[in-house]
Each structure stands twice: as C-alpha cells, then as structure tokens.
N, C-alpha and C. Protein backbone atom coordinates (compact mmCIF):
# COMPACT_ATOMS: atom_id res chain seq x y z
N UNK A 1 47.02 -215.80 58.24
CA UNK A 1 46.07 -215.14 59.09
C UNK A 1 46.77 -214.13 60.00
N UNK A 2 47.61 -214.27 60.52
CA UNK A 2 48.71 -213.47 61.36
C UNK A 2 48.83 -212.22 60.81
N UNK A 3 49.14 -212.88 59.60
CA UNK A 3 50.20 -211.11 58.65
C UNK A 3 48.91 -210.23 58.59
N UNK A 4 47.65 -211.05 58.64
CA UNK A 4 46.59 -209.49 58.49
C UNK A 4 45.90 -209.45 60.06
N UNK A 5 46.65 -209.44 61.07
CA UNK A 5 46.48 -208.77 62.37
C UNK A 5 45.84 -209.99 63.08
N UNK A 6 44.93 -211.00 62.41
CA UNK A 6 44.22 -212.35 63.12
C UNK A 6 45.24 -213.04 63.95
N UNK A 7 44.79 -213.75 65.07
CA UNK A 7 45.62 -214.14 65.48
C UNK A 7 44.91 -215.82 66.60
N UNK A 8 43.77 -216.46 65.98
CA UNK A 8 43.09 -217.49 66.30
C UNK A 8 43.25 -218.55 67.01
N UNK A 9 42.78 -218.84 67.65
CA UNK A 9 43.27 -220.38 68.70
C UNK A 9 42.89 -221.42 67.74
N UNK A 10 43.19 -222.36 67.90
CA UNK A 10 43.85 -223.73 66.73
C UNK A 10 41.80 -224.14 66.98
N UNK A 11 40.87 -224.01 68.10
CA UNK A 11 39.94 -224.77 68.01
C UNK A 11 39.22 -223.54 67.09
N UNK A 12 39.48 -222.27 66.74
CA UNK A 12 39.09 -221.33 66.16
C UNK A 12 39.10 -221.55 64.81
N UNK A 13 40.61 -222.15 64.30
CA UNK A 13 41.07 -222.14 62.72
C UNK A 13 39.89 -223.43 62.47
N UNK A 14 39.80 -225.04 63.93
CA UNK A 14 39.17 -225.80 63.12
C UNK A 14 37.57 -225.49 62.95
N UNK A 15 37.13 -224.74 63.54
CA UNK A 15 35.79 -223.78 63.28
C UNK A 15 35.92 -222.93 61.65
N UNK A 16 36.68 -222.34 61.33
CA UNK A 16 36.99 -221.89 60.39
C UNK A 16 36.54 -222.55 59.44
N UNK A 17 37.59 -223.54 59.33
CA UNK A 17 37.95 -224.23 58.04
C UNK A 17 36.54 -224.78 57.93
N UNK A 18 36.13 -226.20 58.65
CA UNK A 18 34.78 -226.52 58.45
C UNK A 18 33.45 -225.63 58.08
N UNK A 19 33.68 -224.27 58.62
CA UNK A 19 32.43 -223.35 57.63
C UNK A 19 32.84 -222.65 56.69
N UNK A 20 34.26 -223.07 55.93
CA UNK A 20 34.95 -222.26 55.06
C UNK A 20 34.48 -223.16 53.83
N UNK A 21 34.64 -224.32 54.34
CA UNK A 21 34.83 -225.68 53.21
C UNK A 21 32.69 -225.98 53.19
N UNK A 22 32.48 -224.73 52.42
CA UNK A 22 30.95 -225.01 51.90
C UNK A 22 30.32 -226.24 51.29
N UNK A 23 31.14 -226.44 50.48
CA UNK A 23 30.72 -227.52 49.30
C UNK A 23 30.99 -229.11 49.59
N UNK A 24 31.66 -228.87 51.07
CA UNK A 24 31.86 -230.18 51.72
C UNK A 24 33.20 -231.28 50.77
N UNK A 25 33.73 -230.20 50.54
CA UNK A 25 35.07 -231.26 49.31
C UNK A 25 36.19 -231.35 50.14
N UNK A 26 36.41 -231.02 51.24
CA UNK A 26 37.56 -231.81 52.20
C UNK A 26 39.12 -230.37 51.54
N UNK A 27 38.08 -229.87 50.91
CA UNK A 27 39.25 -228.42 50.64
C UNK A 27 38.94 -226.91 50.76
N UNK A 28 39.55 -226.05 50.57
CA UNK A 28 39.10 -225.20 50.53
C UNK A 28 39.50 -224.11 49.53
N UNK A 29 38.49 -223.88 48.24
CA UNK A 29 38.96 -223.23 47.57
C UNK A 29 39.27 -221.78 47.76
N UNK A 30 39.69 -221.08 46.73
CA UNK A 30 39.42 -219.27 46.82
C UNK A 30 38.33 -218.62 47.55
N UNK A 31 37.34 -218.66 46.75
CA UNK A 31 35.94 -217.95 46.60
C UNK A 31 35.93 -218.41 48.36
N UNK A 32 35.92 -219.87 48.64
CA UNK A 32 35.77 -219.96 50.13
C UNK A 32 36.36 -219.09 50.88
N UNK A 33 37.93 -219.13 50.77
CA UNK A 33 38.61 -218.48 51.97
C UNK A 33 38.71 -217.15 51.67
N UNK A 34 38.29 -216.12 50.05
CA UNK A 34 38.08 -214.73 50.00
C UNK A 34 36.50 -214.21 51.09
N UNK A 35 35.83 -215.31 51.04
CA UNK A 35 34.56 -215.24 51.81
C UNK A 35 34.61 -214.73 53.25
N UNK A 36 35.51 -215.76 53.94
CA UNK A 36 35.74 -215.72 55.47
C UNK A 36 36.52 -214.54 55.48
N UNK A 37 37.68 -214.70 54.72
CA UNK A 37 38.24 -213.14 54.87
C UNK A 37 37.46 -211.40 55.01
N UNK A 38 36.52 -211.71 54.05
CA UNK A 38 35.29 -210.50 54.30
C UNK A 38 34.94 -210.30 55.10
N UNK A 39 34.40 -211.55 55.82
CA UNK A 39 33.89 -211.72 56.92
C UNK A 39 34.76 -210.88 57.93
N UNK A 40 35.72 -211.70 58.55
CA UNK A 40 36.70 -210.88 59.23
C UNK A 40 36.91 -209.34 59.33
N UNK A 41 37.80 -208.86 58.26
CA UNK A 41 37.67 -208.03 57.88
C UNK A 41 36.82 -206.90 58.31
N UNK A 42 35.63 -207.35 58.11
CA UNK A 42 34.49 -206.11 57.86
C UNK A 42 34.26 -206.52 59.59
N UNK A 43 34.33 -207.29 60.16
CA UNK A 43 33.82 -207.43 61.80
C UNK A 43 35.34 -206.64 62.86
N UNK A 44 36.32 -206.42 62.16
CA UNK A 44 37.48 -205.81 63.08
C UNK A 44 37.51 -204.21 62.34
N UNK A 45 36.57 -204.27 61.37
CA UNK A 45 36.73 -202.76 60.91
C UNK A 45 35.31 -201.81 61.41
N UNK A 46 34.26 -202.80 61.61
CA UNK A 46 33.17 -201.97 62.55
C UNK A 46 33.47 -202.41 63.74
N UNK A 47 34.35 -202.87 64.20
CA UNK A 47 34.63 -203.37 66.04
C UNK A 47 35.38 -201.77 65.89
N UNK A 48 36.14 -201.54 65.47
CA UNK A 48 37.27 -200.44 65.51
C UNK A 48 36.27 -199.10 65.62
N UNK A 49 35.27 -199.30 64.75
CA UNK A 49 34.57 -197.94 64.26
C UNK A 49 33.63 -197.49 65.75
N UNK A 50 33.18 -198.57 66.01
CA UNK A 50 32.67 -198.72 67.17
C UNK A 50 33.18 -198.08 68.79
N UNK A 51 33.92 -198.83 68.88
CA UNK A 51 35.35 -198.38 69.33
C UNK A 51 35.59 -196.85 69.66
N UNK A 52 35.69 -196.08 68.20
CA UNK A 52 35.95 -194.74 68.08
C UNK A 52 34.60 -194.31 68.35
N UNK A 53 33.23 -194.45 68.08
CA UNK A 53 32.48 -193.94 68.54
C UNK A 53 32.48 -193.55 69.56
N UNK A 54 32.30 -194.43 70.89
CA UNK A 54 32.59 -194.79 72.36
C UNK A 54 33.41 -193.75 72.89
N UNK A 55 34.31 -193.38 72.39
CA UNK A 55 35.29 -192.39 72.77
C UNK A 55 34.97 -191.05 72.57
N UNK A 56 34.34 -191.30 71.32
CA UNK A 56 33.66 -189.77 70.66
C UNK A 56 32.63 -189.45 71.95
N UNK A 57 31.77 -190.10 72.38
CA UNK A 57 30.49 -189.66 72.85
C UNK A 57 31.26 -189.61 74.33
N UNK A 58 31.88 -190.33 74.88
CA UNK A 58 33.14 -189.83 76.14
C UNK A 58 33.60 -188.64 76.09
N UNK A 59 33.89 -188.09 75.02
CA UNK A 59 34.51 -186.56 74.86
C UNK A 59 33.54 -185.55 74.85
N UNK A 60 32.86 -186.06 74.22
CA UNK A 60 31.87 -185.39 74.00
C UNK A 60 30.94 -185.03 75.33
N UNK A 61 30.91 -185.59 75.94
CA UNK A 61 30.09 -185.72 77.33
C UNK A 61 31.16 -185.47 78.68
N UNK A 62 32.10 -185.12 78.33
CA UNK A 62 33.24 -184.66 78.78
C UNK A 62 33.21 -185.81 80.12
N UNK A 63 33.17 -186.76 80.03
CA UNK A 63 33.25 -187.87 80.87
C UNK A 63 35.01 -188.34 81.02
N UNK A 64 35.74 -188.34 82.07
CA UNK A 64 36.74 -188.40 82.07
C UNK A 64 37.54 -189.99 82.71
N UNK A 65 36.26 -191.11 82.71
CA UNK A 65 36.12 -192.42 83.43
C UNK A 65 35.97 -192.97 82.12
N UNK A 66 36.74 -194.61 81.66
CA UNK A 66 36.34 -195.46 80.88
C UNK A 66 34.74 -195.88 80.76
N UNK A 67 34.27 -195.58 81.28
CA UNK A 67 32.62 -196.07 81.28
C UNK A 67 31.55 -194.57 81.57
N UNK A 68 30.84 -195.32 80.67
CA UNK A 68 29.04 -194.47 80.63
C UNK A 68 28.19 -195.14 81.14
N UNK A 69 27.39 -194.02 82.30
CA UNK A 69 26.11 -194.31 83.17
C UNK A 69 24.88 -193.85 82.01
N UNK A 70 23.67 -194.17 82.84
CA UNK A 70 22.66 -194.55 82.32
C UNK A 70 22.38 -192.55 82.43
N UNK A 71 23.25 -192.11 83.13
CA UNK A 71 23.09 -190.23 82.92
C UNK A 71 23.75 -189.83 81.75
N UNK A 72 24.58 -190.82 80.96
CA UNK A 72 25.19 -190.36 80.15
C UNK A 72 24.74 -191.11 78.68
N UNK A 73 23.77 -192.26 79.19
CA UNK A 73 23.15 -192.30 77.95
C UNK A 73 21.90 -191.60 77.71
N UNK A 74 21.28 -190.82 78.81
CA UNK A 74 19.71 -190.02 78.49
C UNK A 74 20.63 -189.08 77.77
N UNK A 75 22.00 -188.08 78.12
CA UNK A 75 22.82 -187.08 77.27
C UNK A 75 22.89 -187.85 76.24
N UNK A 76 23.03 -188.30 75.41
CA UNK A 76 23.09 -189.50 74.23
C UNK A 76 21.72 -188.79 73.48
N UNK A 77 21.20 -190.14 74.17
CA UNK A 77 19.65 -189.35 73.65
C UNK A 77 19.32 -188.33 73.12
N UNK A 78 19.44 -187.59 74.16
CA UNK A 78 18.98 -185.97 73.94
C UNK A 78 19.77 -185.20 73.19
N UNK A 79 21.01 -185.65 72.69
CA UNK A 79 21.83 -184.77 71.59
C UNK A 79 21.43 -185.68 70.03
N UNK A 80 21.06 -186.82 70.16
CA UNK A 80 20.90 -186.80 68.75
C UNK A 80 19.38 -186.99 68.80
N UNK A 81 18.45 -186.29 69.71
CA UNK A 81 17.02 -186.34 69.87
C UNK A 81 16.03 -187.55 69.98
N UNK A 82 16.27 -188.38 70.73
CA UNK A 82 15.78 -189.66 70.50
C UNK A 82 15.15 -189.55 72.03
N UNK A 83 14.04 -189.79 72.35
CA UNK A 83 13.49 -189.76 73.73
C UNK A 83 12.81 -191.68 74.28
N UNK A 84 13.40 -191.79 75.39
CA UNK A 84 13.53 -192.85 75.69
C UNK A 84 13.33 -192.68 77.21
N UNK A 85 12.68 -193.65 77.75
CA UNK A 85 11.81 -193.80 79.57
C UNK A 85 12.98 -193.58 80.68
N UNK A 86 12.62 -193.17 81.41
CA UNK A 86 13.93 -193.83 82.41
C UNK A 86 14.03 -195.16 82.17
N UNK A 87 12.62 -195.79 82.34
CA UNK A 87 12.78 -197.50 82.79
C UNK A 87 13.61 -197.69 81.09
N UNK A 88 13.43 -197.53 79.85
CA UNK A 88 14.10 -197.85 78.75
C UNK A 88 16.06 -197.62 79.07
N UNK A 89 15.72 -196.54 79.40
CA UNK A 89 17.51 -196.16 79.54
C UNK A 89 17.55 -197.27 80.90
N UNK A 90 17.08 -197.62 81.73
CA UNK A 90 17.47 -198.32 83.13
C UNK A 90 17.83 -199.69 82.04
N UNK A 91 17.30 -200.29 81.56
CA UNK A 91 17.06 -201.31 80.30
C UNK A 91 18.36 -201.98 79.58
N UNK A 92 18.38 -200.41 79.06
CA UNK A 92 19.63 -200.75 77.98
C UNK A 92 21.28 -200.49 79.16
N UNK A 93 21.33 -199.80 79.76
CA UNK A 93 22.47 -200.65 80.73
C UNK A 93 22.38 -201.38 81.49
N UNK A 94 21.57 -201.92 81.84
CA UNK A 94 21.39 -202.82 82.54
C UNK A 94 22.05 -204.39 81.35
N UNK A 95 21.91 -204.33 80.35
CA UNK A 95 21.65 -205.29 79.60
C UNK A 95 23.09 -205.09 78.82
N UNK A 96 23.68 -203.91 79.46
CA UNK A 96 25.13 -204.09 78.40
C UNK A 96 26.31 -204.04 80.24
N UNK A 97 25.39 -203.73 81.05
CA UNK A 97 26.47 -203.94 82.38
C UNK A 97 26.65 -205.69 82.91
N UNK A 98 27.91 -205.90 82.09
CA UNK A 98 27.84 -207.03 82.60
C UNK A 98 28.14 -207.43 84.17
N UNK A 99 29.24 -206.40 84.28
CA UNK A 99 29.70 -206.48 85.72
C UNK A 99 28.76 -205.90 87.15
N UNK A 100 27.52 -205.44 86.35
CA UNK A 100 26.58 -205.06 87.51
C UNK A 100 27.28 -203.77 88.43
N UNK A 101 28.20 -203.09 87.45
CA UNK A 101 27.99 -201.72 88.60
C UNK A 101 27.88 -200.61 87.82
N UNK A 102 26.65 -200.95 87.18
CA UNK A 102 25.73 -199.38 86.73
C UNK A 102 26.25 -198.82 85.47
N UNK A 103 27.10 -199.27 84.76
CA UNK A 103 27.69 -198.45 83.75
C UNK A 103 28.30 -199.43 82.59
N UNK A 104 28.77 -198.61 81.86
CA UNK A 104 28.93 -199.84 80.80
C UNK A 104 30.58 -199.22 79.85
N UNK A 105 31.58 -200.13 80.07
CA UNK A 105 32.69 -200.10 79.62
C UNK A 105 32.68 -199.93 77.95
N UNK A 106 33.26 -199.92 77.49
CA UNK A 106 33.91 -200.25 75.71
C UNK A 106 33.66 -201.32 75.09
N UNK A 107 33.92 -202.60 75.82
CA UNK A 107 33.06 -203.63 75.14
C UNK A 107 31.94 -203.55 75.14
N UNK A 108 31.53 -203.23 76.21
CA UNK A 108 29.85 -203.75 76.72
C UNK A 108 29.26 -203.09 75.70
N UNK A 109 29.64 -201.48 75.04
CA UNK A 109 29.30 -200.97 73.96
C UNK A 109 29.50 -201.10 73.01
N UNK A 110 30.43 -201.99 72.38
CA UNK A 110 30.59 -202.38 71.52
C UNK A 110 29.69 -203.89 71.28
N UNK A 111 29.48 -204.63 72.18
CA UNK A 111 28.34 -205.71 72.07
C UNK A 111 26.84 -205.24 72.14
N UNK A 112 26.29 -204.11 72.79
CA UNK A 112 25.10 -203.33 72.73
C UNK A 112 25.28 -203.33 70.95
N UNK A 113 26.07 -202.28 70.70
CA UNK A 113 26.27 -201.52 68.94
C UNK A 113 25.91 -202.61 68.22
N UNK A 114 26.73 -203.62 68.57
CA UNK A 114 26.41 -205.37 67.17
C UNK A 114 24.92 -205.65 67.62
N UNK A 115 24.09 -205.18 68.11
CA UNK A 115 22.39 -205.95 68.34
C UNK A 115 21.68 -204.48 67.78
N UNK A 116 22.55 -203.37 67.51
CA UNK A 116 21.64 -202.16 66.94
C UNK A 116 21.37 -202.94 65.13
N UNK A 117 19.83 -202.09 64.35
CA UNK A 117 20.24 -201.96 63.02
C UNK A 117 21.53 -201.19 62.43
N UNK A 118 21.97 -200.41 62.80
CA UNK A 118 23.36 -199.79 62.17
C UNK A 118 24.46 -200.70 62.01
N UNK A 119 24.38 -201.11 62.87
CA UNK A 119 25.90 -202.16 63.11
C UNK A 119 25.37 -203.68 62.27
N UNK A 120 24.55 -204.09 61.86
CA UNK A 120 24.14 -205.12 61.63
C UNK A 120 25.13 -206.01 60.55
N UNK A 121 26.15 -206.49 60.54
CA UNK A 121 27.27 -207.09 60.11
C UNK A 121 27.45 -208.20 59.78
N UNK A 122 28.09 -208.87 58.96
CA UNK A 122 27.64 -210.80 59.49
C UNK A 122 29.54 -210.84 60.05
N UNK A 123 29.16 -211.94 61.22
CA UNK A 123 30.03 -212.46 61.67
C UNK A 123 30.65 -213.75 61.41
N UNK A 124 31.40 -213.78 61.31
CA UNK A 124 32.18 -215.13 61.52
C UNK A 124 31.42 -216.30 62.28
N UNK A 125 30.97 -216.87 61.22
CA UNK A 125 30.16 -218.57 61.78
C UNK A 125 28.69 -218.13 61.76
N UNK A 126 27.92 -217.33 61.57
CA UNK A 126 26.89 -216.39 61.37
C UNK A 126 26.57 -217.06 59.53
C-alpha cells in the first residue's frame, strides 16, 4: 500500500480488509484486493483533479488568498452561466465553511465537489 503513495492507520487496513474479504472466506483474493485498489485509486485521482480545479478558478478570479468568498462563487456562476440567489450562494458556503469565517479553503472544496453529480465517485467503504 505504501509503494502506491497510501499510507493507512492499522484501524484503516482493519476496515479494509473486512470490506475487501466479500465472500466472507477469512481471505482475500485478487478480484477483492484489484477492487479496493480502484477504489483508491480513482478517489486520490479526482481528490487531485479537484484540487487543480480550486486553483484554476483562484487564478482565474485573480484571488491571491487560499480561500473563496461567497463573491467569488456568484464570479463562478456567472462565468460558466449558472444563476443562483444570494440566499443559494449564502447556502453553499455556508455549508462548505467549516471554520465559520465566510469562505471556504481547498478542502472544504474539495468535500462540496464529492456531494456534486460530476464528482460522483465511489469511495472506500461506500
């Protein structure tokens, strides 16, 4: 798990294994652990993509602070034409600010992105 960038806490691997081991045989074959690997995989390769988005629309909005206000998601909006309330935009950061001061960091957008249809992914234990 290491050599491909994972790097799991031991109560993580025993989460693993138990939804790895489908068939309940106290092992775990191929097909199992090529499974979880997908899994993985495809959740650190749209975390990443994600990621780069975030940055894109930072540049783009020539925002020069780790975080986007709710002024910089109506600019959002309005460049890829999508019209949305104040109270909707008040909404959606509100609901990705975890820290309650108005704006929303890289994760917080990256956990918003995993509840969009675009991002819709299966996760690990999912």
């Amino acid at each position: 798990m290491k050599a491909m960038g994972f790097e799991p806490t031991k109560e993580e691997n025993k989460q693993m294994l138990s939804e790895m081991d489908k068939d309940g045989s106290g092992t775990i074959d191929y097909e199992e652990f090529l499974a979880m690997i997908t899994k993985r995989l495809v959740n650190t390769m749209a975390k990443a993509e994600m990621q780069k988005l975030f940055h894109v629309i930072r540049e783009a909005l020539n925002v020069s602070r780790m975080r986007i206000s709710a002024i910089h998601v109506k600019n959002i909006a309005d460049l890829v034409g999508e019209e949305f309330t104040s109270e909707e935009i008040k909404e959606m950061v509100e609901e990705g600010d975890k820290d309650n001061d108005g704006e929303i960091g890289e994760e917080d957008f990256v956990r918003l992105m995993r509840r969009t249809t675009i991002w819709q992914l299966p996760r690990l234990g999912e």
